[in-house]
C-alpha atoms as a PDB file:
ATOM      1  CA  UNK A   1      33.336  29.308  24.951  1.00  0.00           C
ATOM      2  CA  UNK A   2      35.608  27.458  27.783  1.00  0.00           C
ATOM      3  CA  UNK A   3      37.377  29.391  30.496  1.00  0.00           C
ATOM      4  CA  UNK A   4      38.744  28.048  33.391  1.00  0.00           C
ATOM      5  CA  UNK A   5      36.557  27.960  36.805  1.00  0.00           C
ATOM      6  CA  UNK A   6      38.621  30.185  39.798  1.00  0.00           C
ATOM      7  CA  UNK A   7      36.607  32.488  42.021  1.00  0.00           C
ATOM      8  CA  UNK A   8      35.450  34.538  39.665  1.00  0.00           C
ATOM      9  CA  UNK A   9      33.078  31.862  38.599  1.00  0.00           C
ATOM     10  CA  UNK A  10      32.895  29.031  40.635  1.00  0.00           C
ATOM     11  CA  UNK A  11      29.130  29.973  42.056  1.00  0.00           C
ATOM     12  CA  UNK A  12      27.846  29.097  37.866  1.00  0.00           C
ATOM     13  CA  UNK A  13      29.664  25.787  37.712  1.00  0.00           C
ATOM     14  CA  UNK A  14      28.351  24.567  41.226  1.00  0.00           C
ATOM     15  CA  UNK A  15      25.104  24.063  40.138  1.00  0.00           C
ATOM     16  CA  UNK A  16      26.344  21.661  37.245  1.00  0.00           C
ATOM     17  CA  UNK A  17      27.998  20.027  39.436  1.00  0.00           C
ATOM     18  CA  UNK A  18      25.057  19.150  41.667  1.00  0.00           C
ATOM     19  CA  UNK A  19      23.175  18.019  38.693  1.00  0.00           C
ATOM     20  CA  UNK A  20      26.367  15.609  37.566  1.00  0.00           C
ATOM     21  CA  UNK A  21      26.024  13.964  41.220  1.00  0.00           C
ATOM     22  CA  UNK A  22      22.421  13.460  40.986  1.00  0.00           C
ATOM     23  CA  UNK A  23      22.648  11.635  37.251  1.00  0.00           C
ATOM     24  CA  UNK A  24      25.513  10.000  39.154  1.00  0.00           C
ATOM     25  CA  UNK A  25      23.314   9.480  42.526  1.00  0.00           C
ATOM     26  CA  UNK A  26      25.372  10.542  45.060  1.00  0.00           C
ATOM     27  CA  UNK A  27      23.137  10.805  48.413  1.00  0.00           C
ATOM     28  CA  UNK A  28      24.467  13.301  50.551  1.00  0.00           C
ATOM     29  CA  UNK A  29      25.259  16.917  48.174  1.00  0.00           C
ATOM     30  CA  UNK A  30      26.667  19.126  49.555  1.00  0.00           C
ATOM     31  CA  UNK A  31      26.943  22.485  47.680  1.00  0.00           C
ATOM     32  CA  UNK A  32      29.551  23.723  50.357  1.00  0.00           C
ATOM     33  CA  UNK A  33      31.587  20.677  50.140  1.00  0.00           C
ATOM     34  CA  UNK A  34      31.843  21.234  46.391  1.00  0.00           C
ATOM     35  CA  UNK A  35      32.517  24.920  46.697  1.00  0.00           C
ATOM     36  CA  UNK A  36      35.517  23.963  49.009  1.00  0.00           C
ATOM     37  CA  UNK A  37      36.623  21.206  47.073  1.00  0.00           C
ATOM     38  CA  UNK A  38      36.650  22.706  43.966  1.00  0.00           C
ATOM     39  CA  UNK A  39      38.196  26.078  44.834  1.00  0.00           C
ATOM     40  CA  UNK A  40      41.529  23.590  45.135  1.00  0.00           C
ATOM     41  CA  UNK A  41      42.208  23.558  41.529  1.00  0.00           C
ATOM     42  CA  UNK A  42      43.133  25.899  39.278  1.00  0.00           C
ATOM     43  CA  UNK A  43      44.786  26.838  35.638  1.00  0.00           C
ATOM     44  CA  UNK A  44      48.121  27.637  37.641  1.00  0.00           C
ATOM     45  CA  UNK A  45      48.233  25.091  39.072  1.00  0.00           C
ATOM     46  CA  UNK A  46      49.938  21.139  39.328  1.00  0.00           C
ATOM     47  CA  UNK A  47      46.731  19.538  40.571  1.00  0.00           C
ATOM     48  CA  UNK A  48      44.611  20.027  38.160  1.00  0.00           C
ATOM     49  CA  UNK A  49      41.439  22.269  36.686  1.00  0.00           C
ATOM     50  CA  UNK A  50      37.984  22.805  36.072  1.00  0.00           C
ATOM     51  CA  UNK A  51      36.733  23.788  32.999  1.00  0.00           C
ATOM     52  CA  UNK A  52      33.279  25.448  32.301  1.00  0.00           C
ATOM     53  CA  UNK A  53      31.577  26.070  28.831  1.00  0.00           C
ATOM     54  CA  UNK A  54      29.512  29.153  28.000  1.00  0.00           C
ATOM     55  CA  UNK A  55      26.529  28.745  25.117  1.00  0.00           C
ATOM     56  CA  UNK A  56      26.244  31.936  22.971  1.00  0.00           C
ATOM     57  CA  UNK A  57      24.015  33.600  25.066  1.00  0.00           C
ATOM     58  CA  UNK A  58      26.624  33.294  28.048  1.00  0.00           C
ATOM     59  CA  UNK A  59      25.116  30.729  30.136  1.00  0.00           C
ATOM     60  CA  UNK A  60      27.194  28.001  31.709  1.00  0.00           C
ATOM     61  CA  UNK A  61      26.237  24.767  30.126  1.00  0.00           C
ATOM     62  CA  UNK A  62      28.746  22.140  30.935  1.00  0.00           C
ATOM     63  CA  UNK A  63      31.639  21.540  32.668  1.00  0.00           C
ATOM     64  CA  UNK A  64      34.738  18.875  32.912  1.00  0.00           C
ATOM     65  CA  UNK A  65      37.520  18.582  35.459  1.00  0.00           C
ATOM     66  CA  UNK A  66      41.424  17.152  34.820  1.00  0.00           C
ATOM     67  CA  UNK A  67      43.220  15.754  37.724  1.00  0.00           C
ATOM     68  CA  UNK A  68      46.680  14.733  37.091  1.00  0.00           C
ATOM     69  CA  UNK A  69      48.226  11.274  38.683  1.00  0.00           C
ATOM     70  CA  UNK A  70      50.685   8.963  37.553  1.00  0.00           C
ATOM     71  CA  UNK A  71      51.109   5.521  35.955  1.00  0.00           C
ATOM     72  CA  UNK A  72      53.498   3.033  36.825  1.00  0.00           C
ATOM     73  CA  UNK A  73      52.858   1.574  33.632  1.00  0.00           C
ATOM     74  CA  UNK A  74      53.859   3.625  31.244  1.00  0.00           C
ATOM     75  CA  UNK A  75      56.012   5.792  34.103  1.00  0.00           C
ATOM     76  CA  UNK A  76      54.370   9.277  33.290  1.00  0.00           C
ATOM     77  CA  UNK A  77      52.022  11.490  34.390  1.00  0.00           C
ATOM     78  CA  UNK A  78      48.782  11.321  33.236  1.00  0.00           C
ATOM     79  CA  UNK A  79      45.860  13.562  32.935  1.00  0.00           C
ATOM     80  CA  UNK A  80      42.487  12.066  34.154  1.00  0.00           C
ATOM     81  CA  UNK A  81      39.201  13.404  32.950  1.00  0.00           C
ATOM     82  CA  UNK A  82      37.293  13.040  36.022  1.00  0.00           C
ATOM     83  CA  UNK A  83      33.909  14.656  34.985  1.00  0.00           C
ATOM     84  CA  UNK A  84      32.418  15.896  32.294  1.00  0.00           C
ATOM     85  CA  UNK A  85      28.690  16.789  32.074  1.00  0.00           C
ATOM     86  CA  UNK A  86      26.892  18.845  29.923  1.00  0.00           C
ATOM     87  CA  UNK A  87      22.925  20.141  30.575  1.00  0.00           C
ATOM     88  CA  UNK A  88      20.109  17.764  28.815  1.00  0.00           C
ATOM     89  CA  UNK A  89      18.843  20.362  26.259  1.00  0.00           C
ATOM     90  CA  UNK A  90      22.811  21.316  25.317  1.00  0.00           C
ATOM     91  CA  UNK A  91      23.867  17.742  24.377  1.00  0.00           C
ATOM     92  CA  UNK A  92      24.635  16.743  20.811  1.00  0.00           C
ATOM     93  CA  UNK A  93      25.867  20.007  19.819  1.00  0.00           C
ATOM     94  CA  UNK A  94      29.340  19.138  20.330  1.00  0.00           C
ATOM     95  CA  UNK A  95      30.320  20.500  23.629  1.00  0.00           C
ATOM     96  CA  UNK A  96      31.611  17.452  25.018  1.00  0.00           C
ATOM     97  CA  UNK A  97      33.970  17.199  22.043  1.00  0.00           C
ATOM     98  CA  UNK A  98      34.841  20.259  22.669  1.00  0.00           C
ATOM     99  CA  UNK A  99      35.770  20.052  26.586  1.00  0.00           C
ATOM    100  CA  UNK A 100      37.395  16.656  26.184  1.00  0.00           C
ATOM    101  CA  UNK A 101      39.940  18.304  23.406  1.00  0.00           C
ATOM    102  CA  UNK A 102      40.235  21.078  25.795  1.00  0.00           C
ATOM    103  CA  UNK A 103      41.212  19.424  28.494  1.00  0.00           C
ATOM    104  CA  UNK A 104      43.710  16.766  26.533  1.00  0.00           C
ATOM    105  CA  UNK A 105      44.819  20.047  25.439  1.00  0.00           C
ATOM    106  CA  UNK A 106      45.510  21.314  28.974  1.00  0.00           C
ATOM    107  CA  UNK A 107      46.734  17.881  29.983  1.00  0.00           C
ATOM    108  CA  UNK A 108      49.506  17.907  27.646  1.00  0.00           C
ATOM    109  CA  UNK A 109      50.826  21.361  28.091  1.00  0.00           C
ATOM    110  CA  UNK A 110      50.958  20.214  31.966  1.00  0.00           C
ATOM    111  CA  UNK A 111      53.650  17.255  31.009  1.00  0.00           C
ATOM    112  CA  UNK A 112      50.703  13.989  30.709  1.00  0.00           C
ATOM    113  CA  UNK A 113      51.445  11.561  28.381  1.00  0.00           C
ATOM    114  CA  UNK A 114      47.515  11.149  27.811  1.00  0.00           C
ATOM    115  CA  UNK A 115      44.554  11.851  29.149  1.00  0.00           C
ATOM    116  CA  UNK A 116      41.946   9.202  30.318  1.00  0.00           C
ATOM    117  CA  UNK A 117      38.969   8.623  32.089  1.00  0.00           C
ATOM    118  CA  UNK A 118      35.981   6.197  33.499  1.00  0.00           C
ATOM    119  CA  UNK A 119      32.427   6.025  32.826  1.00  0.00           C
ATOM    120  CA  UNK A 120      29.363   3.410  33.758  1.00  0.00           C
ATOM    121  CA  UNK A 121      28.400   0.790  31.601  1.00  0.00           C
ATOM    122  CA  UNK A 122      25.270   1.952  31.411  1.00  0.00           C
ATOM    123  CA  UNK A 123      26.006   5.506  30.287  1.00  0.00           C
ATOM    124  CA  UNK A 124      25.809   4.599  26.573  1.00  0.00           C
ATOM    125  CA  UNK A 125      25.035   8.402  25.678  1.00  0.00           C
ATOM    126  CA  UNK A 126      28.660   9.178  26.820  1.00  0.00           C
ATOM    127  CA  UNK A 127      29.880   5.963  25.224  1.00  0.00           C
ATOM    128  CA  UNK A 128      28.284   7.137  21.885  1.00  0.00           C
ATOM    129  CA  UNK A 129      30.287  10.575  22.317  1.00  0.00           C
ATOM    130  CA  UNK A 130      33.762   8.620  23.391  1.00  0.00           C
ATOM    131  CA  UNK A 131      33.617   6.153  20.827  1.00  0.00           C
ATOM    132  CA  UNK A 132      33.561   8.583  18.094  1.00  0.00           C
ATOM    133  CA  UNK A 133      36.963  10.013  19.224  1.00  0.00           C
ATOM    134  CA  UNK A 134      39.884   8.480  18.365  1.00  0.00           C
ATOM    135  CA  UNK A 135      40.112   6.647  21.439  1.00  0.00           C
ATOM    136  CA  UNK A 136      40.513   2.794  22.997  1.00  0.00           C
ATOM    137  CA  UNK A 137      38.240   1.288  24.924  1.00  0.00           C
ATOM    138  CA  UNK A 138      39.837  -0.478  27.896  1.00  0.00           C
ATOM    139  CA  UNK A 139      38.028  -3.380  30.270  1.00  0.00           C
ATOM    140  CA  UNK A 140      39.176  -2.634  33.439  1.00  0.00           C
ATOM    141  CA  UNK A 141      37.587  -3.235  36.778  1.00  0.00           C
ATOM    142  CA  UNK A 142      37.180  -0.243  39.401  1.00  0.00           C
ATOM    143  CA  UNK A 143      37.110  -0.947  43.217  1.00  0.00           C
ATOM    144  CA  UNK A 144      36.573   1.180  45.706  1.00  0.00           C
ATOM    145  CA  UNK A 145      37.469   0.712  49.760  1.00  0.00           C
ATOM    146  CA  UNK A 146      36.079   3.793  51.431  1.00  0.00           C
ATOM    147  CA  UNK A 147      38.530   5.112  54.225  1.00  0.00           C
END
């Protein structure tokens, strides 16, 4: 099951999302940061969402986040998956098929003309999972200049 993360359930995803910085290795967590942070977006509203997925027995599992930006490009808005993670012993079950359709889903009901995202080269699990939709591959660089 997906639902939305607001208040009412932002203290299961947070714990997910610690786990998603440490496969990522991100060397300062902070659980309040992310509690702030993530409180920001919502369903409602223009910014974008979190989305969290329940196994049967009710246990949050995975998670994936839409922001929305635009592209000069192709002028539109555009949806971008930022994260998606889903536990170890949950994966290949089809969960991240799931959230990704969920949130191109959500992405197009908020105006997006698509929905994309990033991940490392070396993430071929994810790859696996990406290049079975029907999706292009693109070979762009990413920089980053910290503030």
């Amino acid at each position: 099951m997906i639902e939305a993360v607001s208040s009412k359930n932002i203290e299961e995803v947070l714990p997910l999302i610690r786990k998603y910085q440490e496969f990522y290795k991100v060397q300062e967590i902070d659980d309040e940061k992310n509690r702030v942070f993530f409180s920001q977006f919502s369903e409602n509203g223009n910014n974008g969402c979190i989305f969290l997925f329940r196994s049967k027995a009710g246990d949050a599992v995975a998670f994936a986040t839409v922001y929305f930006t635009y592209v000069s490009s192709i002028p539109a808005r555009v949806g971008v998956m930022s994260d998606l993670y889903t536990l170890p012993a949950h994966r290949g079950n089809g969960i991240g098929k799931r959230l990704i359709n969920h949130c191109l889903e959500f992405a197009r009901e908020k105006g997006a003309a698509r929905l994309q995202w990033l991940t490392a080269q070396d993430n071929h699990p994810a790859q696996k999972l990406y290049d079975s939709l029907n999706t292009k591959k693109s070979a762009w660089y990413v920089y980053t200049y910290s503030a």
